[in-house]
C-alpha atoms as a PDB file:
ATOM      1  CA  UNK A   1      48.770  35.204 160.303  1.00  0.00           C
ATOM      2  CA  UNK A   2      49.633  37.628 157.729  1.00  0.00           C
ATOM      3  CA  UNK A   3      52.299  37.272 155.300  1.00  0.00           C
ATOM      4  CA  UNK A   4      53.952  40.177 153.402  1.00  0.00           C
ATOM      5  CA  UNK A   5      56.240  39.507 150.363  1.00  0.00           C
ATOM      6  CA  UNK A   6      58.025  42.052 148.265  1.00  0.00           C
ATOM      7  CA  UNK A   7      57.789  41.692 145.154  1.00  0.00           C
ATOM      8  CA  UNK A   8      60.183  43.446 142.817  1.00  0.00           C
ATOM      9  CA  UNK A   9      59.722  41.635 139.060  1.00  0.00           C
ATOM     10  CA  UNK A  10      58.076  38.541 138.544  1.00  0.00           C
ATOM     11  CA  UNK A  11      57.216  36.910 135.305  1.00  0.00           C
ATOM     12  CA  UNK A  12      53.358  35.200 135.176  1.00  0.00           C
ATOM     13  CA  UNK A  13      52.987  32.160 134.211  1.00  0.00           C
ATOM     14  CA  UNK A  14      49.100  30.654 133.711  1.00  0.00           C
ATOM     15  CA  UNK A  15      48.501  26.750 135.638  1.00  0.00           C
ATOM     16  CA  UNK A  16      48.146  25.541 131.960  1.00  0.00           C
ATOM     17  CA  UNK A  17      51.602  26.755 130.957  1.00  0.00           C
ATOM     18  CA  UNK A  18      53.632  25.281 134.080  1.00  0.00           C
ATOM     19  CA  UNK A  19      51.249  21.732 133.783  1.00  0.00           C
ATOM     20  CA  UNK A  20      52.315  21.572 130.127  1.00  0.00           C
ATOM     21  CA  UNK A  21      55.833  22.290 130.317  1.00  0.00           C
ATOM     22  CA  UNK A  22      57.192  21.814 134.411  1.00  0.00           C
ATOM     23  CA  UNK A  23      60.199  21.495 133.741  1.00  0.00           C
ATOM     24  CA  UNK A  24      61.312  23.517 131.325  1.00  0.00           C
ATOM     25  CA  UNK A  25      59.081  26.651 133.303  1.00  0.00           C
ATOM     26  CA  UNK A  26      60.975  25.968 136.246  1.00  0.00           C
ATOM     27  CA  UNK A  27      64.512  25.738 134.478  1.00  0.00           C
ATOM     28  CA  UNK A  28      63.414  29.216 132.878  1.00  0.00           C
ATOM     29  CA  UNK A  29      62.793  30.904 136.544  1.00  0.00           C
ATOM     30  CA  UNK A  30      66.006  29.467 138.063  1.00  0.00           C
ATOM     31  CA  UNK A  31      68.151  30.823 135.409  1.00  0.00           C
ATOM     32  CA  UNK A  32      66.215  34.216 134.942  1.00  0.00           C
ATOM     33  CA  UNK A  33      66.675  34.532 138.631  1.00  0.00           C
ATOM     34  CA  UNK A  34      63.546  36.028 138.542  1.00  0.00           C
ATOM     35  CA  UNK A  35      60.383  35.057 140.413  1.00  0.00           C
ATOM     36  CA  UNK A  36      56.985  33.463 138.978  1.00  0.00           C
ATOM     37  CA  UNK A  37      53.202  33.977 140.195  1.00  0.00           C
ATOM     38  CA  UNK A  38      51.312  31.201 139.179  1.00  0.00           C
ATOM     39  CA  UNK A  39      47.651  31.981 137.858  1.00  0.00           C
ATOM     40  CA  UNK A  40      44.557  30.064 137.328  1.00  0.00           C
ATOM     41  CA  UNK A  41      41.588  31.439 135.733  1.00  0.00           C
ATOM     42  CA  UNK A  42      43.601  35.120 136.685  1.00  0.00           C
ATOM     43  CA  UNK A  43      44.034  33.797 140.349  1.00  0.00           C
ATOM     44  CA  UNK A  44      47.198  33.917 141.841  1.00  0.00           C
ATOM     45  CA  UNK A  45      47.773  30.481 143.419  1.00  0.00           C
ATOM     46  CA  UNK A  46      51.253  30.655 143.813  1.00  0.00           C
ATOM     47  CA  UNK A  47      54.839  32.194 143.645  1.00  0.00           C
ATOM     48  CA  UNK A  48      57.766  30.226 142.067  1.00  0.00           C
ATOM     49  CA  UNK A  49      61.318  31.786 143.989  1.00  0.00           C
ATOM     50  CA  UNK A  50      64.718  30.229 141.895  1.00  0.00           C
ATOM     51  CA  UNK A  51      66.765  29.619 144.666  1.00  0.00           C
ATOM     52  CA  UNK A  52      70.130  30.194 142.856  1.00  0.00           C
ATOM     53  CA  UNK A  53      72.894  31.203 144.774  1.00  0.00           C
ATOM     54  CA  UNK A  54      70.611  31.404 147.542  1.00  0.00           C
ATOM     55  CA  UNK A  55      71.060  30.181 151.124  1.00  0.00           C
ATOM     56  CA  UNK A  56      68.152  27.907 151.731  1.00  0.00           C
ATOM     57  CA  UNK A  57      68.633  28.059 155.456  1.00  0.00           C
ATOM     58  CA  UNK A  58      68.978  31.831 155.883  1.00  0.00           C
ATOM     59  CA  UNK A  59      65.934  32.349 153.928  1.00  0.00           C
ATOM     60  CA  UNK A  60      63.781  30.388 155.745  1.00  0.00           C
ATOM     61  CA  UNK A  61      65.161  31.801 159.311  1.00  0.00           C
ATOM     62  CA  UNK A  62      64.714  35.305 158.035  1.00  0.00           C
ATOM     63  CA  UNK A  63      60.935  35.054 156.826  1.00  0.00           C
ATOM     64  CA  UNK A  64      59.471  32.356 159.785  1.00  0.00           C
ATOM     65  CA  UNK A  65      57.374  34.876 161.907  1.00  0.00           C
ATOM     66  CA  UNK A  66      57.214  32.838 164.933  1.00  0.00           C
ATOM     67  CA  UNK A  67      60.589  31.797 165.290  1.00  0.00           C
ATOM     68  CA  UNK A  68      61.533  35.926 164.867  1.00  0.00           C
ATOM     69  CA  UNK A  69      59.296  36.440 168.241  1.00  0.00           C
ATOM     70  CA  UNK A  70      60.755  33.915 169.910  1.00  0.00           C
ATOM     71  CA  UNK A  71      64.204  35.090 169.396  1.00  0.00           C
ATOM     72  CA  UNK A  72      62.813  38.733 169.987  1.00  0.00           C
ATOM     73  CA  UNK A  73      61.573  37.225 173.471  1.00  0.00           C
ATOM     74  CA  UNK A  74      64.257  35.406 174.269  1.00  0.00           C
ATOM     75  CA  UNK A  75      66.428  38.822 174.060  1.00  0.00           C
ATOM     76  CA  UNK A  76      63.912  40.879 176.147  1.00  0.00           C
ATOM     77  CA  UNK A  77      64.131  38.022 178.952  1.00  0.00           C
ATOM     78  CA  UNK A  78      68.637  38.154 178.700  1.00  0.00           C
ATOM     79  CA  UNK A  79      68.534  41.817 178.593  1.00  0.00           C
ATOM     80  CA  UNK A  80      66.074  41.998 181.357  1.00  0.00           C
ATOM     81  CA  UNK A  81      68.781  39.608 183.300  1.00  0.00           C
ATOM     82  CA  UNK A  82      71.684  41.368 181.833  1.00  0.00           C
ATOM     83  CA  UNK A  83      73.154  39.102 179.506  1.00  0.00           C
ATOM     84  CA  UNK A  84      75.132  39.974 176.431  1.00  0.00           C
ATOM     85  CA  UNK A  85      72.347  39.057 173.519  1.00  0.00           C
ATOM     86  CA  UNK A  86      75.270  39.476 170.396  1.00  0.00           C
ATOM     87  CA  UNK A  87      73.226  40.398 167.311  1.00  0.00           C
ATOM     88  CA  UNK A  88      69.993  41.797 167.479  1.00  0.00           C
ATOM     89  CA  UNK A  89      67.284  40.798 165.159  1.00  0.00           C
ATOM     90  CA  UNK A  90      67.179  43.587 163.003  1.00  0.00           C
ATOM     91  CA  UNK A  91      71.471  42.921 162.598  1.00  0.00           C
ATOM     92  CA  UNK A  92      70.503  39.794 162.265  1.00  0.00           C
ATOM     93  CA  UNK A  93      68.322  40.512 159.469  1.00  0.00           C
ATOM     94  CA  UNK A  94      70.533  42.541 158.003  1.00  0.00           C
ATOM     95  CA  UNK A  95      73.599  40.225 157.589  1.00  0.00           C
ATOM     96  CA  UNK A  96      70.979  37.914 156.392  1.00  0.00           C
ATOM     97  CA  UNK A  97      69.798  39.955 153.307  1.00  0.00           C
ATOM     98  CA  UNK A  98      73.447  41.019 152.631  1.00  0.00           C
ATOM     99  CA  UNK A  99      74.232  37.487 151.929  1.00  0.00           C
END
């Protein structure tokens, strides 16, 4: 399964940097706000997100790809039947990023 992230700014910090000093690298990136890609040997292994003033739950709803085609197939099957569905995904979505 592929993943796509968007990835506006992010600040790079090397394995030896965030091994040295965790905490104070990760108290850097939640108030900066701003995301971190973790390298090794110029590999990216990983990306930090702060989660300040974040909604934990809404962010992991909006980016789980098989819970999204579940809910898209569960609305196919009540509008096949004729059932009100409320929000679409894509409203959904939306609400979700305006948060």
């Amino acid at each position: 399964m592929a993943v796509t992230m968007e990835i506006k700014h992010a600040r790079v910090v090397p394995m030896r940097e965030l091994t040295e000093s965790t905490s104070k690298v990760i108290n850097e990136i939640y108030e900066s706000g701003e995301q971190a890609i973790v390298t090794k040997h110029g590999t990216v292994l990983a990306l930090i997100t702060p989660l300040k003033g974040k909604r934990i739950a809404s962010m992991v709803l909006s980016s789980d790809e098989q819970l999204n085609a579940l809910i898209k197939e569960a609305e196919a099957e009540e509008q096949a039947e004729g059932y009100n569905t409320g929000l679409s995904l894509e409203e959904a979505r939306a609400r979700i990023r305006d948060e």
